[in-house]
Protein backbone atom coordinates (compact mmCIF):
# COMPACT_ATOMS: atom_id res chain seq x y z
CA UNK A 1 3.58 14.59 15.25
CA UNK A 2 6.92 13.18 14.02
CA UNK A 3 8.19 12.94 10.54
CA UNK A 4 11.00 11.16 9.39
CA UNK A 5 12.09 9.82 5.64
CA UNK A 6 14.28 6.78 4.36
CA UNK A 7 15.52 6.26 1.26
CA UNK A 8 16.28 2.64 1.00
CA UNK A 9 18.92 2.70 -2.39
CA UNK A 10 18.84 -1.08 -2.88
CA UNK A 11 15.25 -1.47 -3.01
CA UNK A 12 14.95 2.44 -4.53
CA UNK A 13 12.09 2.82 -2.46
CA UNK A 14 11.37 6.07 -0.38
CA UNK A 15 9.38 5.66 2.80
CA UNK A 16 7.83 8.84 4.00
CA UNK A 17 7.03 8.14 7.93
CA UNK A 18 4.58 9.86 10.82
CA UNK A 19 4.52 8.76 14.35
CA UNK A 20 2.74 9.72 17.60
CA UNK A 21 2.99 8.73 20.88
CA UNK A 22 5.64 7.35 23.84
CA UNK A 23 6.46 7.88 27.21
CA UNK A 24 4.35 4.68 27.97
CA UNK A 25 1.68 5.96 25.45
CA UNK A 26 0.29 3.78 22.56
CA UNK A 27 2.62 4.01 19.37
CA UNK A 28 0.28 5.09 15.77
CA UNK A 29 2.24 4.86 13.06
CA UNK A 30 1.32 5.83 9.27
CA UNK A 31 3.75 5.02 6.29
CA UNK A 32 3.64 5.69 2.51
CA UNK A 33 5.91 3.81 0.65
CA UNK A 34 6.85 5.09 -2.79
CA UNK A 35 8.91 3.14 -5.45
CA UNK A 36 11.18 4.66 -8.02
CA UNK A 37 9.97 4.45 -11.72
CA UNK A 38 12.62 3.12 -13.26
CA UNK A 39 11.76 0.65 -15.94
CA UNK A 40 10.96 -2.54 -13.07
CA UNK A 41 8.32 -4.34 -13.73
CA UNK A 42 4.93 -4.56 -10.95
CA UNK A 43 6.48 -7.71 -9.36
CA UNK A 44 9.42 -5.94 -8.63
CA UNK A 45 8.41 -2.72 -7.03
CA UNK A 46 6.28 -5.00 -5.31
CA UNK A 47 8.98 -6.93 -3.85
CA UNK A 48 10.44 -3.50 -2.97
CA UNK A 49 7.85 -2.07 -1.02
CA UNK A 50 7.52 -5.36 1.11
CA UNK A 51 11.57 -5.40 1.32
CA UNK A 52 11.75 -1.95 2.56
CA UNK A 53 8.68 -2.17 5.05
CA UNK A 54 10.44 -5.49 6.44
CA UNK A 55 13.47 -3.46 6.47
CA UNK A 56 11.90 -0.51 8.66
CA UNK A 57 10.06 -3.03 11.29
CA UNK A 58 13.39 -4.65 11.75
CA UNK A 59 15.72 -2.16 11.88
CA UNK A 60 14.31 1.77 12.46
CA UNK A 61 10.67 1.54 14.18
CA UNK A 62 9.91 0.12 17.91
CA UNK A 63 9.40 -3.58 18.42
CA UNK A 64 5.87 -4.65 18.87
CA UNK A 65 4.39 -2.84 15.99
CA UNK A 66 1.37 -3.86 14.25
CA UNK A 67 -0.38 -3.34 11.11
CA UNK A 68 -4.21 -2.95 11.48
CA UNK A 69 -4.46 -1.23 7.63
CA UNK A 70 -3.19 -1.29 4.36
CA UNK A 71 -3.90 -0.07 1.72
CA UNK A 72 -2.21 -0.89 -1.74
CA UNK A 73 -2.96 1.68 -4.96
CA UNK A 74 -2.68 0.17 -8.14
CA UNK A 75 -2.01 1.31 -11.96
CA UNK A 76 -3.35 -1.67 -13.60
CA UNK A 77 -5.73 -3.65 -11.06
CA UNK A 78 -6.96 -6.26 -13.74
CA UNK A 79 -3.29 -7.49 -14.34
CA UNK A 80 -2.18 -6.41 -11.05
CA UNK A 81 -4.84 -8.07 -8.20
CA UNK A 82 -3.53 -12.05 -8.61
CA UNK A 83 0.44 -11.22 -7.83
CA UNK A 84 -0.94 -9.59 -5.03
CA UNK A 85 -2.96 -11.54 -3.52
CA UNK A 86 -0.04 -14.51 -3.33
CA UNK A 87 1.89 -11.81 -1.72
CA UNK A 88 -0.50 -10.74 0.59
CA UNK A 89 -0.13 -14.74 2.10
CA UNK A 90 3.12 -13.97 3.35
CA UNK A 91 2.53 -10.46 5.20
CA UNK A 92 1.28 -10.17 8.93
CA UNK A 93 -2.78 -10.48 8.22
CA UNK A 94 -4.71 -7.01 8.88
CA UNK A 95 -7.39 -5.47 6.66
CA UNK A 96 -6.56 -5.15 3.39
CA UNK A 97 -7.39 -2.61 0.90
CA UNK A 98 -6.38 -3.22 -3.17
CA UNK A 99 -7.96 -0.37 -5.27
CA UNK A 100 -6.85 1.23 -9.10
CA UNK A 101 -5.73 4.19 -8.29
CA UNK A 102 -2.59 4.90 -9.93
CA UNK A 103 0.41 6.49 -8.37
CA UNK A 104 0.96 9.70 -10.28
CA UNK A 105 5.07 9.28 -9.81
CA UNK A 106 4.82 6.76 -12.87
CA UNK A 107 5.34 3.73 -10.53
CA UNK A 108 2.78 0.67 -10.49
CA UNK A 109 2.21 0.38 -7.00
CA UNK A 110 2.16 2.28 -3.61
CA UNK A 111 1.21 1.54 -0.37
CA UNK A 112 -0.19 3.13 2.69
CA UNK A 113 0.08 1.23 5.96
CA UNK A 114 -1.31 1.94 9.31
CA UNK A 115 0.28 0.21 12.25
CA UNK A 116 -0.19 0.65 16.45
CA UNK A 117 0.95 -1.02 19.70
CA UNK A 118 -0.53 -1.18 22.84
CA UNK A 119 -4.12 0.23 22.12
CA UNK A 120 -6.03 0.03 25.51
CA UNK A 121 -8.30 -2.98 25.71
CA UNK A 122 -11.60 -0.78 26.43
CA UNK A 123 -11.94 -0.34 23.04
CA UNK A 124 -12.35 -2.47 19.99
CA UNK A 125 -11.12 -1.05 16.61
CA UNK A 126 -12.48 -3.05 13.49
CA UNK A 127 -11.16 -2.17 10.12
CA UNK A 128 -13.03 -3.18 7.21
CA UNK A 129 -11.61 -3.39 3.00
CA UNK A 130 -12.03 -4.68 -0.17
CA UNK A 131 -16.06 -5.25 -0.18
CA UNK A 132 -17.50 -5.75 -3.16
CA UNK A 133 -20.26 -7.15 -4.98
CA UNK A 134 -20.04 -8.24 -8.90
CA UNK A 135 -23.81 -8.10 -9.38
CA UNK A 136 -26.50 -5.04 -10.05
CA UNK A 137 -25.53 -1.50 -10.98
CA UNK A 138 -23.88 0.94 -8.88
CA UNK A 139 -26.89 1.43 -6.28
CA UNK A 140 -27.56 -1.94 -6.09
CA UNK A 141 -24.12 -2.86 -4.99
CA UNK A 142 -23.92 0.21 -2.59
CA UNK A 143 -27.09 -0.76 -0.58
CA UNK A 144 -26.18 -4.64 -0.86
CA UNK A 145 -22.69 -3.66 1.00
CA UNK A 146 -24.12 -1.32 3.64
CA UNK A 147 -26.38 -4.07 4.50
CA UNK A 148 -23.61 -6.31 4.81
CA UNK A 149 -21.77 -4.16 6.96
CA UNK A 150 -24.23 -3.66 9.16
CA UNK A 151 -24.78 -7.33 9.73
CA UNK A 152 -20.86 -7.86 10.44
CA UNK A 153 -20.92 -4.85 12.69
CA UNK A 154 -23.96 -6.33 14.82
CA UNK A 155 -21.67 -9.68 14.74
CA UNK A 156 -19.32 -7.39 16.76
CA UNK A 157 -21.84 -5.68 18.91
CA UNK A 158 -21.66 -2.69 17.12
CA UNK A 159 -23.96 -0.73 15.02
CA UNK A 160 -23.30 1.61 12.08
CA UNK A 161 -24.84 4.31 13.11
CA UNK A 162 -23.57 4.69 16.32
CA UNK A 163 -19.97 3.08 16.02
CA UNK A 164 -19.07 3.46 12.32
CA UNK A 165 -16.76 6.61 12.28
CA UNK A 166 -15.03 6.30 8.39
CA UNK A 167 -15.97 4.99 5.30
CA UNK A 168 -13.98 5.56 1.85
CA UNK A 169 -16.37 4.24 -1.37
CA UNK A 170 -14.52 4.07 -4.58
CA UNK A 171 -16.60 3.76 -7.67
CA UNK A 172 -15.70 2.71 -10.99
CA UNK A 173 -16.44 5.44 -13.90
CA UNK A 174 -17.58 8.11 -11.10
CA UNK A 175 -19.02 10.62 -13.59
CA UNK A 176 -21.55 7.98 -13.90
CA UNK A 177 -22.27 5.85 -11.01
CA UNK A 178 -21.82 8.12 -8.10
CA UNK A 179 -25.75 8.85 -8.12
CA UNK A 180 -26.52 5.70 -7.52
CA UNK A 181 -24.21 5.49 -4.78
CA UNK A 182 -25.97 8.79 -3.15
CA UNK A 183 -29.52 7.36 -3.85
CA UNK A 184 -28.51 3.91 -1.86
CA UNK A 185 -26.60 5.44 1.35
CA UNK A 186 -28.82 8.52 1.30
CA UNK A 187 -31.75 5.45 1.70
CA UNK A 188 -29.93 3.40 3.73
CA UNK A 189 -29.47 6.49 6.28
CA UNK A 190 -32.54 7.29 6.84
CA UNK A 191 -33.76 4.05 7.47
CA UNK A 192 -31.33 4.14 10.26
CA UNK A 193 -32.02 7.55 11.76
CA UNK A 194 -29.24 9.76 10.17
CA UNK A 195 -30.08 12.40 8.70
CA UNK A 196 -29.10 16.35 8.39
CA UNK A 197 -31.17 17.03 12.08
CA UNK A 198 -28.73 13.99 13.75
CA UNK A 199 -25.17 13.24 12.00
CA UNK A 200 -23.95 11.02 9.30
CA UNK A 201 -20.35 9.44 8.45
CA UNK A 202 -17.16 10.98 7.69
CA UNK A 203 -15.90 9.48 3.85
CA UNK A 204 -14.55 9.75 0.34
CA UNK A 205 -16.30 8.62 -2.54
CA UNK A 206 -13.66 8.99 -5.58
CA UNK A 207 -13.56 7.51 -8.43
CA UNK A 208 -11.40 3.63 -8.25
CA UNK A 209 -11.98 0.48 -9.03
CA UNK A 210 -11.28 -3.30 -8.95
CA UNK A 211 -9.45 -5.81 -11.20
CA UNK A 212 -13.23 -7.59 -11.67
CA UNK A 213 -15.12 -5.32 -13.88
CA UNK A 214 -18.33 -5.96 -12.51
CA UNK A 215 -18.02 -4.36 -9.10
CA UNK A 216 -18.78 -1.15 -9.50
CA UNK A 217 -18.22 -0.29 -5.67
CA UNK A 218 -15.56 -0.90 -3.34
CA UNK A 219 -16.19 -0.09 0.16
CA UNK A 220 -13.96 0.30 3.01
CA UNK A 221 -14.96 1.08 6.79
CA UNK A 222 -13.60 1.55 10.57
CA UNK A 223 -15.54 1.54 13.57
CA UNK A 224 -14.74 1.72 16.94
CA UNK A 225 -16.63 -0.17 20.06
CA UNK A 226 -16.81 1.04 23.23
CA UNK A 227 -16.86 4.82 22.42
CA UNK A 228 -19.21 7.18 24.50
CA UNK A 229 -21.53 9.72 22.52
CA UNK A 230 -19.81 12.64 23.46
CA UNK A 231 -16.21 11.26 22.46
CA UNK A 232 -17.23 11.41 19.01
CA UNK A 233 -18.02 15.53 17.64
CA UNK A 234 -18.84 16.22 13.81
CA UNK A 235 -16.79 18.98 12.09
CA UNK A 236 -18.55 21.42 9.68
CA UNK A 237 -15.99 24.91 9.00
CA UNK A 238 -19.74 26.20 7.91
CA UNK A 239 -17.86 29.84 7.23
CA UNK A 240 -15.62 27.82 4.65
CA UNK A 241 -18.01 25.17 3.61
CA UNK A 242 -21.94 24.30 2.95
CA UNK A 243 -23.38 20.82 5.01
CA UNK A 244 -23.56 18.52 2.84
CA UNK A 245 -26.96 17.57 2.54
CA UNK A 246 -27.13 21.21 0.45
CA UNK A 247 -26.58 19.42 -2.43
CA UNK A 248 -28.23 16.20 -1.96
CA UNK A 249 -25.32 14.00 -0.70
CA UNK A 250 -24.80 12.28 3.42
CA UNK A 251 -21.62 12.30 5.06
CA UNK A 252 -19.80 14.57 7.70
CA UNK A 253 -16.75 16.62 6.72
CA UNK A 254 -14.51 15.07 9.41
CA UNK A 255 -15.35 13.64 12.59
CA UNK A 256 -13.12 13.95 15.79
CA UNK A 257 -12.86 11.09 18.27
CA UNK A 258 -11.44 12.05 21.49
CA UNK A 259 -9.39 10.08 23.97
CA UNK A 260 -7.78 10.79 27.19
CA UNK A 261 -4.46 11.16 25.61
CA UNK A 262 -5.47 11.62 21.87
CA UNK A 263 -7.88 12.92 19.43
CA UNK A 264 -7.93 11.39 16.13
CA UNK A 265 -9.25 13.78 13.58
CA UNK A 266 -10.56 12.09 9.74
CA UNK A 267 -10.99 14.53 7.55
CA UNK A 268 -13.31 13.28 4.38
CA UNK A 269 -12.30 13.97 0.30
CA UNK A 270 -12.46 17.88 0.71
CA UNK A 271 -12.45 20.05 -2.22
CA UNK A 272 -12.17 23.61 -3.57
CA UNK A 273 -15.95 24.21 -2.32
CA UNK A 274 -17.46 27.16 -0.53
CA UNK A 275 -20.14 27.92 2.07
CA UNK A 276 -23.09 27.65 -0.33
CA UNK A 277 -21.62 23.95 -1.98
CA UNK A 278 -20.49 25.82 -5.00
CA UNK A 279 -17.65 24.99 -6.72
CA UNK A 280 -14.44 27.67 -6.39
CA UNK A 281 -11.99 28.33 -8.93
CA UNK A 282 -13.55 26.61 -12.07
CA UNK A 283 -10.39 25.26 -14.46
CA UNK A 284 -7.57 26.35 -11.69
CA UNK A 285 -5.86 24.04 -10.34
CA UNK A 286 -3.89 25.73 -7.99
CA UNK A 287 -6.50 27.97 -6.71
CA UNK A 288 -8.42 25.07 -6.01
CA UNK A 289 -5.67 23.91 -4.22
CA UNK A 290 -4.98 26.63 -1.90
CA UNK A 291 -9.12 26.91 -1.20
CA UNK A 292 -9.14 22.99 -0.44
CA UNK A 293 -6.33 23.67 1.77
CA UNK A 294 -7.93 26.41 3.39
CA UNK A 295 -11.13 23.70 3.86
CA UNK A 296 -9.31 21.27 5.66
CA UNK A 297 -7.20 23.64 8.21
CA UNK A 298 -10.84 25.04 8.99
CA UNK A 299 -12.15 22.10 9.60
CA UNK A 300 -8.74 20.56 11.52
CA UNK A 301 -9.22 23.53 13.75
CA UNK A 302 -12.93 23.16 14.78
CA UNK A 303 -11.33 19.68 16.33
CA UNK A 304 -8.59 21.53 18.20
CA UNK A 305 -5.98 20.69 15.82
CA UNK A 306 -3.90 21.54 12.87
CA UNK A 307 -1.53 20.68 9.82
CA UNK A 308 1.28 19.75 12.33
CA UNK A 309 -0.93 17.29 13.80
CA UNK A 310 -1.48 15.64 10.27
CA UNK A 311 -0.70 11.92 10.16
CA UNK A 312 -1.17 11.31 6.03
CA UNK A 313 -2.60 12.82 3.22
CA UNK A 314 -4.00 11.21 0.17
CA UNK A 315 -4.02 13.55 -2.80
CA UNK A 316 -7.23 12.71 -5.88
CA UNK A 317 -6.11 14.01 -9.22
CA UNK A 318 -8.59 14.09 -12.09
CA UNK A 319 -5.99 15.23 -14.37
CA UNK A 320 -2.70 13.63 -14.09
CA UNK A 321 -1.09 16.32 -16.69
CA UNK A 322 -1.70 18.75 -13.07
CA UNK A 323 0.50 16.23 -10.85
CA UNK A 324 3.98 18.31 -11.36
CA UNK A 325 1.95 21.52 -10.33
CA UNK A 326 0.53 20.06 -7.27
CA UNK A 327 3.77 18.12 -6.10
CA UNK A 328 5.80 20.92 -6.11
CA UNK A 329 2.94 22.77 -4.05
CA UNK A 330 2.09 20.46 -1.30
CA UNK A 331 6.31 19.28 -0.88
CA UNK A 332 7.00 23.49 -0.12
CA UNK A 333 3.77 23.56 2.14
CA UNK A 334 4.36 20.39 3.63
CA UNK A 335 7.66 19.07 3.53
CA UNK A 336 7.21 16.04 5.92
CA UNK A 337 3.91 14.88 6.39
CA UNK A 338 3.68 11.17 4.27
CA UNK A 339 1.52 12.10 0.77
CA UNK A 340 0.20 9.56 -1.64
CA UNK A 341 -0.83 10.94 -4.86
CA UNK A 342 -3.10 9.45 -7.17
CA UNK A 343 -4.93 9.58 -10.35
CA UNK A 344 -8.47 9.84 -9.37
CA UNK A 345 -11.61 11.53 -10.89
CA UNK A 346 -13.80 13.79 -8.06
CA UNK A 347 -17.27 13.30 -7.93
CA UNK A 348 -18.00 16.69 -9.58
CA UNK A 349 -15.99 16.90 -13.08
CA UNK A 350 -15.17 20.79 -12.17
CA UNK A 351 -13.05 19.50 -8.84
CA UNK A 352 -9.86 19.29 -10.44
CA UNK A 353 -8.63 17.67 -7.20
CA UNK A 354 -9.42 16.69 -3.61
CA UNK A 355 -8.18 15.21 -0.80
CA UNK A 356 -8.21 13.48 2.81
CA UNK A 357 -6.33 13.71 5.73
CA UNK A 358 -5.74 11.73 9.18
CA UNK A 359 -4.46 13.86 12.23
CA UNK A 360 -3.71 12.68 16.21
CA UNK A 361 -3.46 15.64 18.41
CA UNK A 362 -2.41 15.24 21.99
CA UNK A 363 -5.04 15.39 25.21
CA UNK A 364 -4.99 15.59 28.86
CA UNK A 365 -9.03 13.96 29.67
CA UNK A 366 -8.97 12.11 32.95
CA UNK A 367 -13.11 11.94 32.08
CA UNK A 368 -11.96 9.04 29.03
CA UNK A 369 -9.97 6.37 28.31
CA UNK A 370 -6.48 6.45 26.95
CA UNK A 371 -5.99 5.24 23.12
C-alpha cells in the first residue's frame, strides 16, 4: 500500500491518501479529507472538502479515476442534510452515504471517498447508502430495509446471501435500539439459510443517525456479482475473539475476497473483546485500544495480510473527552494510513471504542480473475 498526505493551505484542508495498484493493474484509491476547525461555518468546510478533492483529481492522482463511494460524516445532520444534498448535484454521481457522526477534530464535516479505474468487467460491484425508512421502531425498519435490499439485489441478479459481502447499520440512540436491529437481521438470516453452521456478513452497527428523526436505521451495503464460492473466506482470530453468535448477534468479523491480483480484506467494528465475547479492559481506554488492535491484526492475518496492507480506518468513540488519547496513539502506530475519527456510541456501553478497517493485499492466482 501507498500513503501519501496534502495539505491544501487555501482550502485548510488535509487529505490523508492510500493507493494500490499499477503496472497495468486496476488503480483503488481511498481518501479522508479533514478540514481545519477554525471558526468556518458547515458551508464552508464543505466547499473545502469538494475544492480540495477537485484539486487532487486534477492535479496529483491518475486520470480516469472514479468514485464508486462516499461517505460524508456529519456534526449536525438535521441542519446539515439540505446544503448537502444541493451539493451532492454537482459531484460525479456514485453511492452516497450522509450519516451524524461527528468528526472528533471539532470540524462539521469529513469525508471518506472510495474511487477505482479499470475494474475488470467479469465482475459487477454494487454499492448501496443512505436507506432508510421513517416508519416503525428500530426492528421494523431493519427487516423493512433487508427486504428491500434483497429485492434490488435480485434486480441485479444477485442475492444477499451469496453476493452481499459488507454492510455498515447505524442506529440512532444505540443503547436502545440495537436489539431490535439483532432480533430483525438475526430473523431475516435464517430465513435465508445463514446461520452460525454456514456464514453470515461482515458489518458495523454503531450508533448514527439521520437529519429525519424518524429513521431509526440507516443501512449501507456492497456486493459483488460474479464471485465464485471459494473467492470469498470468513475470518474468525477464534484465539483472540469469540464467534459472534456467542452472544446472540450475526455477522462475520471480516471477510476476505480474493482476486488474481488482489485480496480485499473488510474488517467489521472490532472491539476490545476476547475469546469468550467478554468485554477487556472495563473503563480503559487505551488498553482497549491496544486489545482492539491486537483483534484486527489477528484477524488481518488469518486473510494473509497485515497493517501495511490497510487501506482506511474509521475510528467509533463513545466518549469524545478520550479523542486526544487515542489520536496521539493511532498517529505513532500508524503514521500514514488515512483515519477518520468520530463520535460514536458502541453497541455495548463498556466498549469505550471500536473500529473498522479496509485492506488490499497483493496476489499471484492464475485460477481467478484480476480486480
Amino acid at each position: 500500500m501507498k500513503y501519501r498526505r496534502y495539505k491544501q493551505e487555501q482550502e485548510k484542508v488535509t487529505a490523508e491518501v492510500s493507493c494500490f495498484g499499477g503496472e497495468g493493474k486496476a488503480l483503488e484509491y481511498h481518501i479522508m479529507l479533514h478540514a481545519e476547525a477554525d471558526g468556518r461555518s458547515y458551508a464552508e468546510q464543505l466547499t473545502a472538502l469538494h475544492g480540495t478533492l477537485d484539486m487532487l483529481l486534477r492535479e496529483q492522482l491518475p486520470a480516469g479515476l472514479m468514485p464508486v463511494f462516499r461517505r460524508y460524516f456529519l456534526s449536525d445532520a438535521a441542519n446539515q442534510w439540505a446544503t448537502l444534498q444541493a451539493t451532492l448535484q454537482r459531484q460525479t454521481p456514485c453511492a452516497i452515504s450522509v450519516v451524524q457522526q461527528p468528526p472528533l477534530d471539532g470540524s462539521k464535516v469529513a469525508l471518506w471517498i472510495y474511487l477505482t479505474s479499470g475494474q475488470n468487467e467479469a465482475y459487477q460491484h454494487h454499492w448501496m447508502a443512505g436507506a432508510g425508512i421513517a416508519r416503525g421502531d428500530s426492528e421494523r425498519q431493519m427487516r423493512e430495509l433487508l427486504e428491500a435490499y434483497e429485492s434490488s439485489l435480485e434486480g441485479e441478479g444477485c442475492r444477499l446471501a451469496a453476493d452481499c459481502i459488507r454492510t455498515w447499520i447505524f442506529v440512532q440512540n444505540v443503547d436502545v435500539n440495537y436489539a431490535g436491529i439483532v432480533k430483525a437481521r438475526r430473523e431475516n438470516f435464517v430465513g435465508q439459510g445463514l446461520t452460525e453452521h454456514t456464514h453470515y456478513i461482515a458489518s458495523t452497527g454503531i450508533e448514527g443517525r439521520h437529519a429525519d428523526p424518524k429513521i431509526h436505521v440507516l443501512l449501507d451495503a456492497y456486493a459483488v456479482k460474479g464471485l465464485n464460492p471459494e473467492q470469498v473466506t470468513y475470518l474468525h482470530a477464534l484465539t483472540h475473539l469469540s464467534p459472534t453468535a456467542l452472544y446472540g448477534v450475526t455477522f462475520e468479523r471480516g471477510t476476505c475476497v480474493e482476486y488474481g491480483d488482489r485480496r480485499h480484506l473488510f474488517i467489521s467494528g472490532t472491539a476490545s473483546i476476547d475469546h469468550r465475547g467478554e468485554v477487556v479492559h472495563v473503563g480503559d481506554i487505551r488498553e482497549q485500544t491496544r486489545r482492539m488492535w491486537e483483534n484486527v491484526e489477528k484477524l488481518l492475518e488469518e486473510g494473509k495480510a497485515g497493517f501495511a496492507d490497510v487501506a482506511q480506518i474509521i475510528v467509533y468513540l463513545r466518549d469524545a473527552s478520550d479523542y486526544p488519547v487515542v489520536r496521539d496513539m493511532f498517529a505513532e502506530r500508524f503514521p500514514q494510513i488515512p483515519i477518520q475519527f468520530v463520535a460514536a456510541a458502541v453497541c455495548r456501553p463498556t466498549w469505550l471504542i471500536e473500529m473498522e478497517c479496509m485492506a488490499v493485499a497483493g496476489n499471484d492466482n492464475s485460477s481467478y480473475q484480476s480486480f
